[in-house]
C-alpha atoms as a PDB file:
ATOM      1  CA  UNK A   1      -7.460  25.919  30.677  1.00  0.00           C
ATOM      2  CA  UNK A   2     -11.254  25.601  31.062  1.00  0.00           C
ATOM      3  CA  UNK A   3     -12.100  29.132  31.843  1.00  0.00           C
ATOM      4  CA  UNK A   4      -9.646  30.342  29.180  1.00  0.00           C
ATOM      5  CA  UNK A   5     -11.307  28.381  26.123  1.00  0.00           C
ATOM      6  CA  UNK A   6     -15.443  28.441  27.068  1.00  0.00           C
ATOM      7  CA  UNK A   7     -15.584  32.313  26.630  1.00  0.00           C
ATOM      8  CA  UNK A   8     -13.839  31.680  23.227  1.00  0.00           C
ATOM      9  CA  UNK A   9     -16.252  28.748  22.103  1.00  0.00           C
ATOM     10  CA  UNK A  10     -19.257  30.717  23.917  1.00  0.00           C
ATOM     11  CA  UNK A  11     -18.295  33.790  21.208  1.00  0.00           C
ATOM     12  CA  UNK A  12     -17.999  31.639  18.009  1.00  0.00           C
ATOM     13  CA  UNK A  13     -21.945  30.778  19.130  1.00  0.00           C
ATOM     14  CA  UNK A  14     -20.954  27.069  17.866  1.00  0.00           C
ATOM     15  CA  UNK A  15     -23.013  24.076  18.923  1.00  0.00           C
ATOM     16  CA  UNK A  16     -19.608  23.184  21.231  1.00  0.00           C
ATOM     17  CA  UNK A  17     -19.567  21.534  24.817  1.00  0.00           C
ATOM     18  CA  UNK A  18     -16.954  22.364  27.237  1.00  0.00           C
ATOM     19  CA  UNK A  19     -15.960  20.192  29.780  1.00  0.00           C
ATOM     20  CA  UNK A  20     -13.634  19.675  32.560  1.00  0.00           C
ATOM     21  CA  UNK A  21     -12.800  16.388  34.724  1.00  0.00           C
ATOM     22  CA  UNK A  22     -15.333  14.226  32.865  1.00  0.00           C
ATOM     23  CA  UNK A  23     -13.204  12.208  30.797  1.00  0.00           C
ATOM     24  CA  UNK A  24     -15.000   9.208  30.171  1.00  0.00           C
ATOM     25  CA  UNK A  25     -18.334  10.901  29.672  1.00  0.00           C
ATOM     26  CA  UNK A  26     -16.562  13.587  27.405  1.00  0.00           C
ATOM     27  CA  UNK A  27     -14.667  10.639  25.262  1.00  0.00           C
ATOM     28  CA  UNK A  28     -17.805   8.481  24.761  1.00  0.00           C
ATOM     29  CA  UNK A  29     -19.638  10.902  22.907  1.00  0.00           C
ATOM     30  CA  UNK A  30     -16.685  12.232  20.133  1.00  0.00           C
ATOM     31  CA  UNK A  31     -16.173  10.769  16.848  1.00  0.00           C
ATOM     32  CA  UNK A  32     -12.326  12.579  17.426  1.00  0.00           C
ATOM     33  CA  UNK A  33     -10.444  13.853  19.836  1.00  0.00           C
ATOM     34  CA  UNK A  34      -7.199  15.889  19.996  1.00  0.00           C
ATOM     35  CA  UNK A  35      -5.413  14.830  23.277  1.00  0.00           C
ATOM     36  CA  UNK A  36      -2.036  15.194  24.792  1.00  0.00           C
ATOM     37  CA  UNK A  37       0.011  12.515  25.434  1.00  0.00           C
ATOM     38  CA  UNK A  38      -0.025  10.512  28.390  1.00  0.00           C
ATOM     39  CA  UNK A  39      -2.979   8.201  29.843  1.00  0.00           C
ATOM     40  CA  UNK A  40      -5.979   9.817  28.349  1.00  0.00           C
ATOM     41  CA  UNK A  41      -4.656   8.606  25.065  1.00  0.00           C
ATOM     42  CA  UNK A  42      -4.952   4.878  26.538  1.00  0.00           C
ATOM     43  CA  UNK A  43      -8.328   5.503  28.178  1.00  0.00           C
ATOM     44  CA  UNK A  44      -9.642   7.202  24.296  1.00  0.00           C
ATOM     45  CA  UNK A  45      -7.974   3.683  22.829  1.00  0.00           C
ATOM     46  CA  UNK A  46     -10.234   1.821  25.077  1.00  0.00           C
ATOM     47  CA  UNK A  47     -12.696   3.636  24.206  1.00  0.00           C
ATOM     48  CA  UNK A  48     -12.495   3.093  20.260  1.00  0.00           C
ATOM     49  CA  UNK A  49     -12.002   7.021  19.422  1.00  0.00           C
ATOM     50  CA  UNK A  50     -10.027   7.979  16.607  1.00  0.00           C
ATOM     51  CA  UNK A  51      -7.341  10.732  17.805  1.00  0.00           C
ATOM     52  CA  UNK A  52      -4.455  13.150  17.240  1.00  0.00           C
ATOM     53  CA  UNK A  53      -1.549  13.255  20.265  1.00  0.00           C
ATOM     54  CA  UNK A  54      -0.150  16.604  20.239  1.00  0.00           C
ATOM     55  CA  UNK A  55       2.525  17.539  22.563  1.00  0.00           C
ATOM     56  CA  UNK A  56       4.818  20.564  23.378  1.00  0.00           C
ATOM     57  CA  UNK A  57       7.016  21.027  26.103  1.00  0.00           C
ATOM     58  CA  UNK A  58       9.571  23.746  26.600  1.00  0.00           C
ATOM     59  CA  UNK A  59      12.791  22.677  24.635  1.00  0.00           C
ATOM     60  CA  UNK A  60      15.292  22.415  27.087  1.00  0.00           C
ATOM     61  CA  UNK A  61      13.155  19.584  28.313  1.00  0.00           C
ATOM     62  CA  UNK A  62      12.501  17.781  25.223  1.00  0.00           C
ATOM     63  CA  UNK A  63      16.022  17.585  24.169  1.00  0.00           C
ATOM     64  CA  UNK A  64      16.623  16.180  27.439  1.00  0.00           C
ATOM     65  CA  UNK A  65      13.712  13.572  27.108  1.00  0.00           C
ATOM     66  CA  UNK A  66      14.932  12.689  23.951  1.00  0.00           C
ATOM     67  CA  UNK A  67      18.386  12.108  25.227  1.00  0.00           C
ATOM     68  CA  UNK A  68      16.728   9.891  27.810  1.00  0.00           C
ATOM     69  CA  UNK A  69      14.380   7.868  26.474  1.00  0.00           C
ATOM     70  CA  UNK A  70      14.778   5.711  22.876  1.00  0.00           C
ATOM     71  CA  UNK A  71      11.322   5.023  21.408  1.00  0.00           C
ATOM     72  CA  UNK A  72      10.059   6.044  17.995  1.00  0.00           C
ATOM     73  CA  UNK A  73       6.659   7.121  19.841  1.00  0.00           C
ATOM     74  CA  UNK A  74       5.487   8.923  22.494  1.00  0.00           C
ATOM     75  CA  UNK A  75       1.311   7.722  22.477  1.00  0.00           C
ATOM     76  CA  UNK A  76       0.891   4.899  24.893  1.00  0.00           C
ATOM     77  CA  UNK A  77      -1.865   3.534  21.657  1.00  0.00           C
ATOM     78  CA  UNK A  78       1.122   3.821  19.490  1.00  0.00           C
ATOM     79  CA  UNK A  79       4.065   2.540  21.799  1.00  0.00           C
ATOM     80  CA  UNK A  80       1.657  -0.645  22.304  1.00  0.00           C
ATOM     81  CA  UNK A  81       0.864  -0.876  18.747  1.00  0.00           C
ATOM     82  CA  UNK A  82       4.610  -0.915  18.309  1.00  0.00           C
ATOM     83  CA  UNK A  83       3.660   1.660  14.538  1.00  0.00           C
ATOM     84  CA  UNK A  84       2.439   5.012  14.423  1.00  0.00           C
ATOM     85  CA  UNK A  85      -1.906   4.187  14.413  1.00  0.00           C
ATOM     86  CA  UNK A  86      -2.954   7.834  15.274  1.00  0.00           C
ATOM     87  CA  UNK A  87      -1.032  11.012  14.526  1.00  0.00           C
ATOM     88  CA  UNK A  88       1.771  12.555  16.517  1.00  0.00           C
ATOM     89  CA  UNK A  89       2.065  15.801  16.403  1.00  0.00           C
ATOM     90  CA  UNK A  90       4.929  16.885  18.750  1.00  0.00           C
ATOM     91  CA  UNK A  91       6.736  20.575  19.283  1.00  0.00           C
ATOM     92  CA  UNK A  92       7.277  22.119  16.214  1.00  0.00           C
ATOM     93  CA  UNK A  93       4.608  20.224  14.397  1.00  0.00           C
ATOM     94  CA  UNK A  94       1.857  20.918  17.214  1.00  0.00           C
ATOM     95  CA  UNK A  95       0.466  23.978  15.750  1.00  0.00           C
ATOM     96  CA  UNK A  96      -2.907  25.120  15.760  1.00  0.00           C
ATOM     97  CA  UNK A  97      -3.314  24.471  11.932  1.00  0.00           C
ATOM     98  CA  UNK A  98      -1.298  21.141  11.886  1.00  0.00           C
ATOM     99  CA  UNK A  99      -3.777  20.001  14.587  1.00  0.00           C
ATOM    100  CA  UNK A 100      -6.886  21.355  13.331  1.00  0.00           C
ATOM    101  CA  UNK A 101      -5.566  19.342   9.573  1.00  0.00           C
ATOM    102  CA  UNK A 102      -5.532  16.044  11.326  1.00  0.00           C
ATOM    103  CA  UNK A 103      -8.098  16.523  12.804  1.00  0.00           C
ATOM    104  CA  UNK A 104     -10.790  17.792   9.878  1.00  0.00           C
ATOM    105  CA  UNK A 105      -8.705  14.897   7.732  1.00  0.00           C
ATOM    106  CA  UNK A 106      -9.939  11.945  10.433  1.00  0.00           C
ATOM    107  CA  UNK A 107     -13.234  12.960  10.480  1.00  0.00           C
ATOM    108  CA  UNK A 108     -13.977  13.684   6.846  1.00  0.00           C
ATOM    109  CA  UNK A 109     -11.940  10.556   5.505  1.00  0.00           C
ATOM    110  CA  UNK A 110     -14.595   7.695   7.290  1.00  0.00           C
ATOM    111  CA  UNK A 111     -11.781   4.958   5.534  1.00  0.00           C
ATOM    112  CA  UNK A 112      -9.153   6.610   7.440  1.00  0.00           C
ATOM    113  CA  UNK A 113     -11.574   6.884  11.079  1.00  0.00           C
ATOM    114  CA  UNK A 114     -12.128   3.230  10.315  1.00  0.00           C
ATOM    115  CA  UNK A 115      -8.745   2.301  10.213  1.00  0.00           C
ATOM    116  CA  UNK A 116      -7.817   3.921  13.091  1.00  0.00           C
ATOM    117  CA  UNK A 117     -10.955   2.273  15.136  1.00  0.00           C
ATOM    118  CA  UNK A 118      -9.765  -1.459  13.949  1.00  0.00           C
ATOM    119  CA  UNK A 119      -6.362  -0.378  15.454  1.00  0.00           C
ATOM    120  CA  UNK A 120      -7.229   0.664  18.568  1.00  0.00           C
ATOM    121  CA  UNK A 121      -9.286  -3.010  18.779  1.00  0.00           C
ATOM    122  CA  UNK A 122      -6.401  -4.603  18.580  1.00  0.00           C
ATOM    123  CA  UNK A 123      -3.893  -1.974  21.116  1.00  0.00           C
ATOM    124  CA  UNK A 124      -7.158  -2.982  23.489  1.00  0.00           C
ATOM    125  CA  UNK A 125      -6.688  -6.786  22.617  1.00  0.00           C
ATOM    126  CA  UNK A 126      -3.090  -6.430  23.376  1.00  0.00           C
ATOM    127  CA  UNK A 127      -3.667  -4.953  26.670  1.00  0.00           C
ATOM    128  CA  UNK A 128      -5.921  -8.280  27.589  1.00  0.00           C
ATOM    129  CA  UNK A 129      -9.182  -8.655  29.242  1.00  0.00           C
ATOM    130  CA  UNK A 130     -10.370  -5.644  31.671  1.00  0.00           C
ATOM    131  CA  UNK A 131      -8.655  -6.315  35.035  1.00  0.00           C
ATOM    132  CA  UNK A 132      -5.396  -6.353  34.157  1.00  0.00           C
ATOM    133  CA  UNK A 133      -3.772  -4.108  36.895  1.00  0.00           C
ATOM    134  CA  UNK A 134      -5.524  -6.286  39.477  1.00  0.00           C
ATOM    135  CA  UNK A 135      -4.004  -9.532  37.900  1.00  0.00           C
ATOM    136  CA  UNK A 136      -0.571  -7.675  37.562  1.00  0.00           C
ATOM    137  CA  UNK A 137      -1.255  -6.043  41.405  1.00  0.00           C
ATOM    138  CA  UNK A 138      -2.017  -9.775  42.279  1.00  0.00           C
ATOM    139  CA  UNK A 139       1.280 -10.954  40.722  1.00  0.00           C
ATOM    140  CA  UNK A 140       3.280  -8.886  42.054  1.00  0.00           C
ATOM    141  CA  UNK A 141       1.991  -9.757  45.655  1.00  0.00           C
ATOM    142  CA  UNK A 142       2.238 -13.407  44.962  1.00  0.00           C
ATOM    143  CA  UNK A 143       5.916 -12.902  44.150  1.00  0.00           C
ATOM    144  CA  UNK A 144       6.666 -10.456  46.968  1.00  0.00           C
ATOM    145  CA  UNK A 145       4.276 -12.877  49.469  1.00  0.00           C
ATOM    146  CA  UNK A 146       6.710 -16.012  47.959  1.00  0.00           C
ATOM    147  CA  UNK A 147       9.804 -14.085  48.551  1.00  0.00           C
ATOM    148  CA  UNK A 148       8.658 -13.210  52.054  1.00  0.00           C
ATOM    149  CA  UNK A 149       8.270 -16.351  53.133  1.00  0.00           C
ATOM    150  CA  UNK A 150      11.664 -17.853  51.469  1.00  0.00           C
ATOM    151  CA  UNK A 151      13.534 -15.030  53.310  1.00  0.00           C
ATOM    152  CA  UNK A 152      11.246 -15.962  56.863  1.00  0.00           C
ATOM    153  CA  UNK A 153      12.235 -19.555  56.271  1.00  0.00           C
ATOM    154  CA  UNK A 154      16.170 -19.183  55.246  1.00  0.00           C
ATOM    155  CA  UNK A 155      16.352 -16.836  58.525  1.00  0.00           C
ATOM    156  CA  UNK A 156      14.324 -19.708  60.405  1.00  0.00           C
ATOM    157  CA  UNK A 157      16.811 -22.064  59.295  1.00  0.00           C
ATOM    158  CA  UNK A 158      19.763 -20.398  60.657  1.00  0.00           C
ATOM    159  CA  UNK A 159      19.114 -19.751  63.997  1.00  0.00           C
END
């Protein structure tokens, strides 16, 4: 958590910012970030920042998960990209050092960063024009508004 990690980055006296609840502001600013999975993986994709997913969970409950669900990814950028664009690191493999290596490697390699930049263009292309929970929102009214009124009329009718 936040209080755990500043007294640790406050001791290693590096020129390191830590923040809590500012996710945009935070993202905007990194050339990488190391995220767990789930929606702040989208929101760094729309953003343009290269990334490593790591995620652990206890074991019970990823043998379960992976009982449950069938993809070959669990990053929304990658699931959308339908390929593995930015690293998964997942139980076993989310280790300190096997983090930190992805990490260093994406921001030393600039080809690499690059790469992973023009990918995330085109998850964010995929996704459509900004909006699109409104215009799916407003679908799913129109439908539910359409169905409404078909089940208003049939019940008119019978009377």
């Amino acid at each position: 958590t936040f209080h755990e990690i500043e007294p640790m980055v406050q001791q290693a006296e590096l020129p390191i910012r830590v923040v809590a609840q500012q996710t945009y502001d935070a993202l905007q600013v990194c050339d990488m970030a190391v995220i767990a999975s789930g929606t702040a993986t989208l929101e760094a994709a729309c953003l343009g920042i290269p990334m490593v997913i790591a995620y652990k969970v206890s074991p019970l409950t990823y043998m379960i998960g992976k009982r449950l669900v069938k993809i070959p990814h669990i990053g929304l950028p990658n699931i959308v990209a339908g390929r593995e664009i930015v690293p998964e690191l997942l139980q076993e493999e989310a280790t300190p050092e096997r983090i930190a290596e992805e990490a260093v490697d994406i921001m030393m390699d600039t080809e690499r960063a690059e790469e992973i930049r023009e990918d995330l263009r085109e998850v964010v292309n995929k996704l459509g024009e900004p909006g699109v929970l409104e215009r799916v929102a407003g679908l799913i009214l129109g439908i539910a508004r359409d169905n409404a009124a078909s089940r208003m009329g049939n019940e008119a009718g019978t009377e």
